[in-house]
N, C-alpha and C. Protein backbone atom coordinates (compact mmCIF):
# COMPACT_ATOMS: atom_id res chain seq x y z
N UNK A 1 97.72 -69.41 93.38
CA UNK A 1 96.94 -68.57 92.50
C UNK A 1 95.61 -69.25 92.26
N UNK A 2 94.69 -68.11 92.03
CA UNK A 2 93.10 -69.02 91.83
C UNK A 2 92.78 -69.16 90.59
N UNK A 3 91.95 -70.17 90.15
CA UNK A 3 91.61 -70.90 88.51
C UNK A 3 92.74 -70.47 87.92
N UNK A 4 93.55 -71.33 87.93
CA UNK A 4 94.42 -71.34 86.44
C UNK A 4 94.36 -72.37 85.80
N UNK A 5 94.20 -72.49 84.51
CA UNK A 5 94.55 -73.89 83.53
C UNK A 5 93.58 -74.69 84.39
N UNK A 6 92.51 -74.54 84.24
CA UNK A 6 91.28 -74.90 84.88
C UNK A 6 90.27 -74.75 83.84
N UNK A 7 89.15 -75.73 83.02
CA UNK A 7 88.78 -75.78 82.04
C UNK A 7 88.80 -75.16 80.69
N UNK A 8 90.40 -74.70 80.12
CA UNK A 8 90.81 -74.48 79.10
C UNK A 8 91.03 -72.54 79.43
N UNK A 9 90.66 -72.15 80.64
CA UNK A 9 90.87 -70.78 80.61
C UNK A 9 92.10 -70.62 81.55
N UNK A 10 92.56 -69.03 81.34
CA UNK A 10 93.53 -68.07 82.29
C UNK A 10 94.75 -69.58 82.19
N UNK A 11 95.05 -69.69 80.95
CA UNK A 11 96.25 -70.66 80.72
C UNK A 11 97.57 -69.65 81.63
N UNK A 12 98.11 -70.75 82.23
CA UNK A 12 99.53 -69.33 82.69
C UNK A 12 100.76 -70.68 82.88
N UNK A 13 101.43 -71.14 81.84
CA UNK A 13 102.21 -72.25 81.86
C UNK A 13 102.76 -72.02 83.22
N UNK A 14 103.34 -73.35 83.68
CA UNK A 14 103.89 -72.98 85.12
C UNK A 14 105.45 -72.41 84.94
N UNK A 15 106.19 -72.36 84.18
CA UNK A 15 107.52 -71.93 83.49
C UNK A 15 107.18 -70.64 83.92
N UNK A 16 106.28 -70.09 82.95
CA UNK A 16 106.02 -68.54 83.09
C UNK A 16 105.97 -68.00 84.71
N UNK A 17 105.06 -69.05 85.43
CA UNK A 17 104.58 -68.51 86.68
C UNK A 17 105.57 -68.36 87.37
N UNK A 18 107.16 -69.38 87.72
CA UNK A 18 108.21 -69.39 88.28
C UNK A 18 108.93 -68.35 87.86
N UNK A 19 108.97 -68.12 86.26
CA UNK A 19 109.94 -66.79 86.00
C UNK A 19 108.82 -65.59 86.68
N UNK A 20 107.91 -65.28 85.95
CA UNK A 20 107.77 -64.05 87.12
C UNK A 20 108.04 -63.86 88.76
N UNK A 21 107.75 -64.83 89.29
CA UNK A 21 107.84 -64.66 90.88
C UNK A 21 109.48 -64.77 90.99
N UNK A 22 110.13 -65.20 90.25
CA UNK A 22 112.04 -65.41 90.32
C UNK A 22 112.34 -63.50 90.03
N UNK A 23 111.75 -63.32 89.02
CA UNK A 23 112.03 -61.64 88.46
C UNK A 23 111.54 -60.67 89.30
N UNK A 24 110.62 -61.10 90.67
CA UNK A 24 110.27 -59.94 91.26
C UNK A 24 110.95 -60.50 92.81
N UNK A 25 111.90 -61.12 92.58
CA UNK A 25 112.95 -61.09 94.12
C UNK A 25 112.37 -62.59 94.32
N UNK A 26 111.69 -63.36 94.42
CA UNK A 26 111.43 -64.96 94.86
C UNK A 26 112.70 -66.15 93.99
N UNK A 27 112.84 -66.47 95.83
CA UNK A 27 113.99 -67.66 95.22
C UNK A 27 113.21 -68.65 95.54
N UNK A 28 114.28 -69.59 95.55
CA UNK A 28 113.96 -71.23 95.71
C UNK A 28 112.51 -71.52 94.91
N UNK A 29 112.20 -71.02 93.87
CA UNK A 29 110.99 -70.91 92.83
C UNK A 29 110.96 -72.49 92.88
N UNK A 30 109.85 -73.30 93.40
CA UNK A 30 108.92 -74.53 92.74
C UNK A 30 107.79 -74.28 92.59
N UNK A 31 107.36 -75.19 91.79
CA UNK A 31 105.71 -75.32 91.35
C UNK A 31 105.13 -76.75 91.72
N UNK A 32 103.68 -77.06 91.73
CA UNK A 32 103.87 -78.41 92.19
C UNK A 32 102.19 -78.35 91.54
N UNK A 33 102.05 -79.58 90.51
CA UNK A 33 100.90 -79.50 89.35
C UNK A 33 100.95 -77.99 88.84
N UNK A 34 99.81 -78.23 88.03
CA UNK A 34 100.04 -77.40 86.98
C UNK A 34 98.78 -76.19 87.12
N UNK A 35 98.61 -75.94 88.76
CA UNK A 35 96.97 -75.01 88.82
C UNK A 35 97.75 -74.01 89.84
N UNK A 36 98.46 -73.24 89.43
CA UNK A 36 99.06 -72.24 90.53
C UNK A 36 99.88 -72.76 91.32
N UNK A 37 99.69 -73.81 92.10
CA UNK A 37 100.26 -74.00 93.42
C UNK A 37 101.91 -73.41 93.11
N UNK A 38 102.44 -72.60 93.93
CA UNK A 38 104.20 -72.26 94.12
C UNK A 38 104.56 -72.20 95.86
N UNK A 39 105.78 -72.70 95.38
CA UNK A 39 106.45 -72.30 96.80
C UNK A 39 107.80 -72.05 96.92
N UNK A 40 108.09 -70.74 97.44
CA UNK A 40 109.06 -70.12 97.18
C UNK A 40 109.35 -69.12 98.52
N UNK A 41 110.58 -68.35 98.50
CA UNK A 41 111.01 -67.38 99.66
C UNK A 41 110.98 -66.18 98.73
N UNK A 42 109.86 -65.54 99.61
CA UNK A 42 109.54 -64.32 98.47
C UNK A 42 110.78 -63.04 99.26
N UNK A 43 111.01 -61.90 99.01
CA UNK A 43 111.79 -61.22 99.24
C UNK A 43 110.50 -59.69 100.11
N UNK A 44 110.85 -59.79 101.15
CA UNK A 44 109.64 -58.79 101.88
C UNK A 44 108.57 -58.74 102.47
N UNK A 45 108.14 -58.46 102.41
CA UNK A 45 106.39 -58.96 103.28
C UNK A 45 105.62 -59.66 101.61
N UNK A 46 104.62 -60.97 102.58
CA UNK A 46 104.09 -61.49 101.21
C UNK A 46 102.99 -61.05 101.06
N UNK A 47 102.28 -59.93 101.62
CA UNK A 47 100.79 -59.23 100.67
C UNK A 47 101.53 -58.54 99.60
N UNK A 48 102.44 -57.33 99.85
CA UNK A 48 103.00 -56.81 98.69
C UNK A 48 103.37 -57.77 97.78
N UNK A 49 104.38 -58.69 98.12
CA UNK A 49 105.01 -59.64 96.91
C UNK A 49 103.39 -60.32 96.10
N UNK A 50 102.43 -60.89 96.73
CA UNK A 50 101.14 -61.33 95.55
C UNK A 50 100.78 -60.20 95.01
N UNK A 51 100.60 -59.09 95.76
CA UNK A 51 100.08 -58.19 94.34
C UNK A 51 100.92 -57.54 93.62
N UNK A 52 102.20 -57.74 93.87
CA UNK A 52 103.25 -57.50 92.69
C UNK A 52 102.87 -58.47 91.45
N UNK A 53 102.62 -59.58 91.84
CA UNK A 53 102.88 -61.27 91.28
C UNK A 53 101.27 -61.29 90.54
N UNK A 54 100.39 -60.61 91.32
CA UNK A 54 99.55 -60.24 90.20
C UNK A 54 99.13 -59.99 89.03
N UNK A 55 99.54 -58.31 89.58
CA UNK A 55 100.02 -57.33 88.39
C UNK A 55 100.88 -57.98 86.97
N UNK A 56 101.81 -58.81 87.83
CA UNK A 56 103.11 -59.20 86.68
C UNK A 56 102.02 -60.33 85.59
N UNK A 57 101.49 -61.74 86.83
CA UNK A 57 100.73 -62.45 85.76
C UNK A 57 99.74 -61.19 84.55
N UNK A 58 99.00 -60.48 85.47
CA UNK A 58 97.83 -59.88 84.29
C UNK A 58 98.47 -59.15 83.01
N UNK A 59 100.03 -58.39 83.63
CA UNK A 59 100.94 -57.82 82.35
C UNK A 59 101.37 -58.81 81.22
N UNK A 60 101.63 -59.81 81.71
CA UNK A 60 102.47 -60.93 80.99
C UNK A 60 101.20 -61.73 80.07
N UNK A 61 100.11 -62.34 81.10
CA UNK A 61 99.03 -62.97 80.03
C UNK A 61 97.35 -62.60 79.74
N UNK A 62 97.87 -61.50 80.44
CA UNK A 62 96.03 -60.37 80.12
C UNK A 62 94.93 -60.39 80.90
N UNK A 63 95.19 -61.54 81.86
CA UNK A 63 93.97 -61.79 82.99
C UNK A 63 94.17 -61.40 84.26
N UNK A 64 93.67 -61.12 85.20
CA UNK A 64 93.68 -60.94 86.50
C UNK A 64 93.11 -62.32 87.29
N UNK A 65 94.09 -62.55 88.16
CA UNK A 65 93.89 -63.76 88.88
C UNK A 65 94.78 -63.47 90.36
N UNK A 66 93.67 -63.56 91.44
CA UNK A 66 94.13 -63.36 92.19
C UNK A 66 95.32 -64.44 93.64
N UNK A 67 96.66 -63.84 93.83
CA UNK A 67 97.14 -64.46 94.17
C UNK A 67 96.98 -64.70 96.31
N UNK A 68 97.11 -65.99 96.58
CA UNK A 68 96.86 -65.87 98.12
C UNK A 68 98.12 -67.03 98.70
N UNK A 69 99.07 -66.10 99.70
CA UNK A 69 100.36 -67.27 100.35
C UNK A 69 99.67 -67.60 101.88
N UNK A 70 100.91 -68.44 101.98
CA UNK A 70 100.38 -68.77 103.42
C UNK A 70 102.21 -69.13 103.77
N UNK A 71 102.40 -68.93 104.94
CA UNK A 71 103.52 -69.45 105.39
C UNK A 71 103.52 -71.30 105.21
N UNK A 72 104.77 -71.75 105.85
CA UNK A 72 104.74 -73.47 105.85
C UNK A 72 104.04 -74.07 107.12
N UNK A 73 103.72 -72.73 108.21
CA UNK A 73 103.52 -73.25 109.60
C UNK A 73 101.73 -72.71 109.52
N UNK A 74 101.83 -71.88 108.70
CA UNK A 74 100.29 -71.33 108.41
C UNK A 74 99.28 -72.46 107.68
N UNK A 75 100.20 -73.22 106.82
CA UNK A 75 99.32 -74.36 105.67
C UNK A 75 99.30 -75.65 106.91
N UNK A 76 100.82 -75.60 107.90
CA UNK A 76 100.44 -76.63 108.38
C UNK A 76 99.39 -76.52 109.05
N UNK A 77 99.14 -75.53 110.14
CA UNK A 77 97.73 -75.05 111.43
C UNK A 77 97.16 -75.57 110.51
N UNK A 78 96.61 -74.89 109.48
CA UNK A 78 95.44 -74.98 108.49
C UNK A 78 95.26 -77.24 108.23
N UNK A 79 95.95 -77.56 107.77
CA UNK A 79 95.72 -79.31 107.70
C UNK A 79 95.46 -79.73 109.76
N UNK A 80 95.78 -79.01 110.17
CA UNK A 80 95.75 -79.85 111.66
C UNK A 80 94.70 -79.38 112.33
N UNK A 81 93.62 -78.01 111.50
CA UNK A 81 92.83 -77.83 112.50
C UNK A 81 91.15 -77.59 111.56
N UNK A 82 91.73 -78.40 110.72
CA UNK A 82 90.43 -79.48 109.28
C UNK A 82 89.32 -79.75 110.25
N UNK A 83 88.29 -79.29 110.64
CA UNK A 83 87.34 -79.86 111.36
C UNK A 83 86.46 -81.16 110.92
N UNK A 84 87.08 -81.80 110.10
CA UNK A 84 85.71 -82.59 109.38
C UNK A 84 86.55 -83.75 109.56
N UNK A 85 85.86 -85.39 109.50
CA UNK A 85 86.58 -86.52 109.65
C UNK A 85 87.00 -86.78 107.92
N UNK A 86 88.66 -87.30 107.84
CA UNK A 86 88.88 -87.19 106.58
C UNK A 86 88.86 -88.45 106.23
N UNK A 87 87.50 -88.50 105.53
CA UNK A 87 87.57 -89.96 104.77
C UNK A 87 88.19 -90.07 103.70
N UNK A 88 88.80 -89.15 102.89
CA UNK A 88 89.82 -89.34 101.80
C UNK A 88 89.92 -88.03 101.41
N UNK A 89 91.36 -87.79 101.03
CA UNK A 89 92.12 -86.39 101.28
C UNK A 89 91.45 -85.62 99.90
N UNK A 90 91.18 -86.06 99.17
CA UNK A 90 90.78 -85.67 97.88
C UNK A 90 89.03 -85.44 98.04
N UNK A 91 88.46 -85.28 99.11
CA UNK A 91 87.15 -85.02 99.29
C UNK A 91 87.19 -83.82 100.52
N UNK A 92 88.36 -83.35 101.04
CA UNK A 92 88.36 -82.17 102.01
C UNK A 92 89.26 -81.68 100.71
N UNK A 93 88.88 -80.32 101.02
CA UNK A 93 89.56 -79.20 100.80
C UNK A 93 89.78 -78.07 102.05
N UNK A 94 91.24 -77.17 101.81
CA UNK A 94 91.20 -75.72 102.59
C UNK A 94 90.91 -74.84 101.58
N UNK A 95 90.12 -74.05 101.68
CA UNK A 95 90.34 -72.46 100.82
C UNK A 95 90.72 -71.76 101.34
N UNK A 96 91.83 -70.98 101.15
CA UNK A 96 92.47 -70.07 101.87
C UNK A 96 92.31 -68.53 101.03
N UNK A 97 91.82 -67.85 102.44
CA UNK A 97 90.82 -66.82 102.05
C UNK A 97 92.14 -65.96 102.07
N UNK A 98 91.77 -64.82 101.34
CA UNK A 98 92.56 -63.27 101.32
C UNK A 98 92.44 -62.83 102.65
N UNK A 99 91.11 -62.67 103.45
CA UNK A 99 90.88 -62.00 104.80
C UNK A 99 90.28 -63.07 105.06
N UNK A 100 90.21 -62.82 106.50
CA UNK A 100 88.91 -63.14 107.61
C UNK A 100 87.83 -62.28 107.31
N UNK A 101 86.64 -63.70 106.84
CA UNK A 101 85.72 -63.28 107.02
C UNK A 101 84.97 -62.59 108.24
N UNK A 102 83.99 -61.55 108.12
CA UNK A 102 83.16 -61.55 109.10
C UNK A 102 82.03 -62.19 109.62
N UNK A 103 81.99 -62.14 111.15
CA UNK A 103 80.95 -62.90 111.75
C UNK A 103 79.26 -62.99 110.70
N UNK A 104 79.39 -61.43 110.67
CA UNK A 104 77.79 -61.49 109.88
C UNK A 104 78.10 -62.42 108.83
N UNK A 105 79.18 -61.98 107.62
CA UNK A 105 79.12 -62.51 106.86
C UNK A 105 78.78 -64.20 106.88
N UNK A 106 79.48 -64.96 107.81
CA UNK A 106 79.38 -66.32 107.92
C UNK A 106 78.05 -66.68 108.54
N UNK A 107 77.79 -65.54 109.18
CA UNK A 107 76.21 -65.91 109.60
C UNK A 107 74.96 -65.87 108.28
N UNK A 108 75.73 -65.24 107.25
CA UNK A 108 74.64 -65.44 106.12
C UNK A 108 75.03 -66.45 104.97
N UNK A 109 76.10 -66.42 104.92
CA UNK A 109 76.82 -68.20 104.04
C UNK A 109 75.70 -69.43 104.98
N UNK A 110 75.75 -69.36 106.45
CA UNK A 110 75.02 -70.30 106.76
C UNK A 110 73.77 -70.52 106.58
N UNK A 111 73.27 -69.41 105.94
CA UNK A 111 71.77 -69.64 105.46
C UNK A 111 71.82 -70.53 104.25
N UNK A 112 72.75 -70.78 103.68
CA UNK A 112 72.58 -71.20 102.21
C UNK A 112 73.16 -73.02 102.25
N UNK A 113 71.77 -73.98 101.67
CA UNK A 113 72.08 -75.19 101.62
C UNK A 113 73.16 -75.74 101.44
N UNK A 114 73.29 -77.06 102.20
CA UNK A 114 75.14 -77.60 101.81
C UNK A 114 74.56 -79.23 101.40
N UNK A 115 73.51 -79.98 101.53
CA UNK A 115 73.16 -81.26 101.89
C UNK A 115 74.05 -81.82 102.02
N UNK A 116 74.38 -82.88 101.81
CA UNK A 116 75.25 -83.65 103.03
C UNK A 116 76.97 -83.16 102.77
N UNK A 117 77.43 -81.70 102.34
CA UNK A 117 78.48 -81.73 102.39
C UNK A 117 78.54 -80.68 103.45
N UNK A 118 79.59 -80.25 103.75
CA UNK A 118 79.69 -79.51 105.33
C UNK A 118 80.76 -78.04 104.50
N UNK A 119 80.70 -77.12 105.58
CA UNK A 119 81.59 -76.14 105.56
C UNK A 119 82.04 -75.53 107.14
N UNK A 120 83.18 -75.00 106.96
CA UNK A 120 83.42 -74.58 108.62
C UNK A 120 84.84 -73.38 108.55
N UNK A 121 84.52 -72.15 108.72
CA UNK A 121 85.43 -71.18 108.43
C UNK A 121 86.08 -71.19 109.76
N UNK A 122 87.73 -71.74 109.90
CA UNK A 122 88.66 -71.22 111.10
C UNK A 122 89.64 -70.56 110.39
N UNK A 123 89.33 -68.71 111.00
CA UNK A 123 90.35 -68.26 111.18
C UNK A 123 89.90 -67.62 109.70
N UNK A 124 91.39 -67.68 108.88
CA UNK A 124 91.40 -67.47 107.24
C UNK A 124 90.84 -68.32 106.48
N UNK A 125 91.20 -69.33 106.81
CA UNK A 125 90.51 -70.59 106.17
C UNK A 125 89.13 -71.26 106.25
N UNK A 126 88.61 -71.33 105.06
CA UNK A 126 87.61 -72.02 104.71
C UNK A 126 87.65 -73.53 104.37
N UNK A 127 87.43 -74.22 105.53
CA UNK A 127 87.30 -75.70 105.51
C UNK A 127 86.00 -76.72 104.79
N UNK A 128 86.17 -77.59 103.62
CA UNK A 128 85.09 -77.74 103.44
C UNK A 128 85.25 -79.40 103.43
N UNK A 129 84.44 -80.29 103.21
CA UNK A 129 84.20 -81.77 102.86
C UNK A 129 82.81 -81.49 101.96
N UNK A 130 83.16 -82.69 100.81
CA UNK A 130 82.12 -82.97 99.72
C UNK A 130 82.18 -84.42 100.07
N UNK A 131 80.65 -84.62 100.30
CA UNK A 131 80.02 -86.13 99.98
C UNK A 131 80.78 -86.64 99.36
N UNK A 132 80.53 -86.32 98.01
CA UNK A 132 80.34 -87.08 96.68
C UNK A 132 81.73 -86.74 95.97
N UNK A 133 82.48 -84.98 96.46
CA UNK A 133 83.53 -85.04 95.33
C UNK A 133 83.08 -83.50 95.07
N UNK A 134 84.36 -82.94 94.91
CA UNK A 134 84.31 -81.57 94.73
C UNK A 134 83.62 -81.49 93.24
N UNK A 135 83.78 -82.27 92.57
CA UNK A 135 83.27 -82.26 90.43
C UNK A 135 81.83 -82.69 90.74
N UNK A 136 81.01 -82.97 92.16
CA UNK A 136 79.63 -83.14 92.32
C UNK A 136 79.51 -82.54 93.56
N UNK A 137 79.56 -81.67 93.95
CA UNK A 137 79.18 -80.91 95.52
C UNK A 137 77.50 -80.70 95.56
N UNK A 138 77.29 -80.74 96.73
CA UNK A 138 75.67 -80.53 96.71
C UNK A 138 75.34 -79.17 97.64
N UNK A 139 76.72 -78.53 97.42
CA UNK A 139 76.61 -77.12 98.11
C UNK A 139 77.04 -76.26 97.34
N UNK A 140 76.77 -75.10 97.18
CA UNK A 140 77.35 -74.20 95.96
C UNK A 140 78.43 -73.29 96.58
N UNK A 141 79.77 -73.80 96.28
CA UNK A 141 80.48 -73.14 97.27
C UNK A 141 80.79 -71.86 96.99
N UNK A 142 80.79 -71.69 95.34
CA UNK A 142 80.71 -70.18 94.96
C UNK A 142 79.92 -69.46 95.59
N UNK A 143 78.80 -69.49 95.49
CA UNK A 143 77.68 -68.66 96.96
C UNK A 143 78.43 -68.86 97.97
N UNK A 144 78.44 -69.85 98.85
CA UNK A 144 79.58 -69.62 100.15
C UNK A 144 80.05 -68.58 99.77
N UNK A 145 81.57 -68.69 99.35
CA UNK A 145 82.20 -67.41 99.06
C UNK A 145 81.62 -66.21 98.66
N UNK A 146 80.65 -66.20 97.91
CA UNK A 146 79.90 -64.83 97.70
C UNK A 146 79.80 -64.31 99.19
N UNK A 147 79.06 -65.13 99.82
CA UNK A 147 78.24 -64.64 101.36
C UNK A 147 79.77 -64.40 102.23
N UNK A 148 80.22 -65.42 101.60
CA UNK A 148 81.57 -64.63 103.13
C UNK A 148 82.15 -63.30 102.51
N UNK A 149 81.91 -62.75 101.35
CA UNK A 149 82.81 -61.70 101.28
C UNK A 149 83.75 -62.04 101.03
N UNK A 150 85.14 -62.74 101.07
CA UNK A 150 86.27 -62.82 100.50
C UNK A 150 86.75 -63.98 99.26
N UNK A 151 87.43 -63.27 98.48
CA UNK A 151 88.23 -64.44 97.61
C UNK A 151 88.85 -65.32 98.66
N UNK A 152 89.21 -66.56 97.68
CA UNK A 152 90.53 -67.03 98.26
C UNK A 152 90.66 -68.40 97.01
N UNK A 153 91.28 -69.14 97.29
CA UNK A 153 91.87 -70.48 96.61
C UNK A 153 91.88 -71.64 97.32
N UNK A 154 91.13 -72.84 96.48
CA UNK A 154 90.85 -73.94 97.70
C UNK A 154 92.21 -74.79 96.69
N UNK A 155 92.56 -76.27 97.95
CA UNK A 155 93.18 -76.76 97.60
C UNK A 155 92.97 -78.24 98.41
N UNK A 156 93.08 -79.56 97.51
CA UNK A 156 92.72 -80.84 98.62
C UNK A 156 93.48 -80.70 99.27
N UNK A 157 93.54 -81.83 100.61
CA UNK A 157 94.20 -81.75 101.33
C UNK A 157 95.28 -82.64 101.20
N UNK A 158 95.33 -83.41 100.38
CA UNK A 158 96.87 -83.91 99.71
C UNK A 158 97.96 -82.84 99.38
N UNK A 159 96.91 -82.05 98.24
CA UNK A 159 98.00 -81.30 97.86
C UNK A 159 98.51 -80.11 98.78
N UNK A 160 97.77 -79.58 99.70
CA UNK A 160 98.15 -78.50 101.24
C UNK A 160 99.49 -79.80 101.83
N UNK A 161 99.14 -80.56 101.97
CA UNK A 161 99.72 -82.06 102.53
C UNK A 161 101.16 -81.90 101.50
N UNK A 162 101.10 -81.69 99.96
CA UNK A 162 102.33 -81.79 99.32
C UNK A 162 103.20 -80.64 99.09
N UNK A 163 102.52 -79.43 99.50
CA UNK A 163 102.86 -78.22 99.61
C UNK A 163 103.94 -77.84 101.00
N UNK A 164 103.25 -78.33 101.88
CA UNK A 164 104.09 -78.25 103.30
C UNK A 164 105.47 -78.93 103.02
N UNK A 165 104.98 -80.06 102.64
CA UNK A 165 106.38 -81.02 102.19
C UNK A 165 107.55 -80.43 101.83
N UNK A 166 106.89 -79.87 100.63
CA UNK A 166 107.77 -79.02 99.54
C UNK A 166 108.32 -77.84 100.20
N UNK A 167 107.70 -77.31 101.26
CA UNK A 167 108.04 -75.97 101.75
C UNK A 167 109.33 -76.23 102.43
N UNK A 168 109.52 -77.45 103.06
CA UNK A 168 110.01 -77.54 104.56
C UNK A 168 111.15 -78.35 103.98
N UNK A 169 111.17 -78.58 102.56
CA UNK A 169 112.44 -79.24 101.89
C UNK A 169 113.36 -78.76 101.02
């Protein structure tokens, strides 16, 4: 799920987040920190099950926050095909987009400054590295995303890294 319990807003305890996704058919319910991340066997195809899981968060705590899965073999591609050299896992991130962007679209994200941090869209995913640290980026990745057209949810690559873990256990 994107921004949750992320500078004092769209609080959604993680208790809550497991019972809803358990109440709309998802077993094996874990959570892993306290900013969305779940991993679970949802019951059906998983576009329907997030915007069920939506709906349910915005009924339950009043906000809309949009939800994005990935399979365990989808998060893995995504860590194995990171284009950037990882000098420490906590300075790459994946964002994992709702759609594929379009060509134009990425052709106009690339108009917009990054200084020395990089970006590189494969596939669904939006691959990025920060210099300095995602809490000092010298690229505005919100614009990125504006220009590509799609939501999605970034995550370091530890935690994509602790997610797979969790999936495959």
């Amino acid at each position: 799920m994107r921004a949750v319990n992320v500078g004092g807003t769209a609080k959604l305890p993680m208790a809550l987040w497991r019972e809803l996704a358990a109440s709309l058919g998802a077993t094996d319910v874990r959570t892993y920190i306290a900013s969305g991340n779940m991993v679970c066997a949802v019951p059906g195809e998983s576009d329907a099950f997030d915007r069920a899981l939506e709906q349910a968060v915005q009924e339950s705590c009043g906000f809309f926050r949009e939800v994005v899965s990935r399979s365990p073999d989808e998060m893995s591609a995504a860590l194995d095909s990171h284009p950037f050299e990882v000098v420490d896992p906590k300075l790459s991130y994946v964002c994992f987009l709702r759609d594929e962007p379009t060509p134009e679209a990425v052709a106009a994200a690339r108009e917009l400054p990054t200084g020395e941090d990089r970006w590189e869209v494969v596939g669904a995913e939006l691959h990025l590295r920060y210099a300095q640290g995602a809490g000092r980026p010298q690229m505005n990745d919100a614009a990125i995303g504006r220009a590509l057209g799609v939501s999605g949810t970034s995550r370091n690559l530890r935690t994509v890294g602790k997610l797979v873990e969790l999936s495959r256990s």
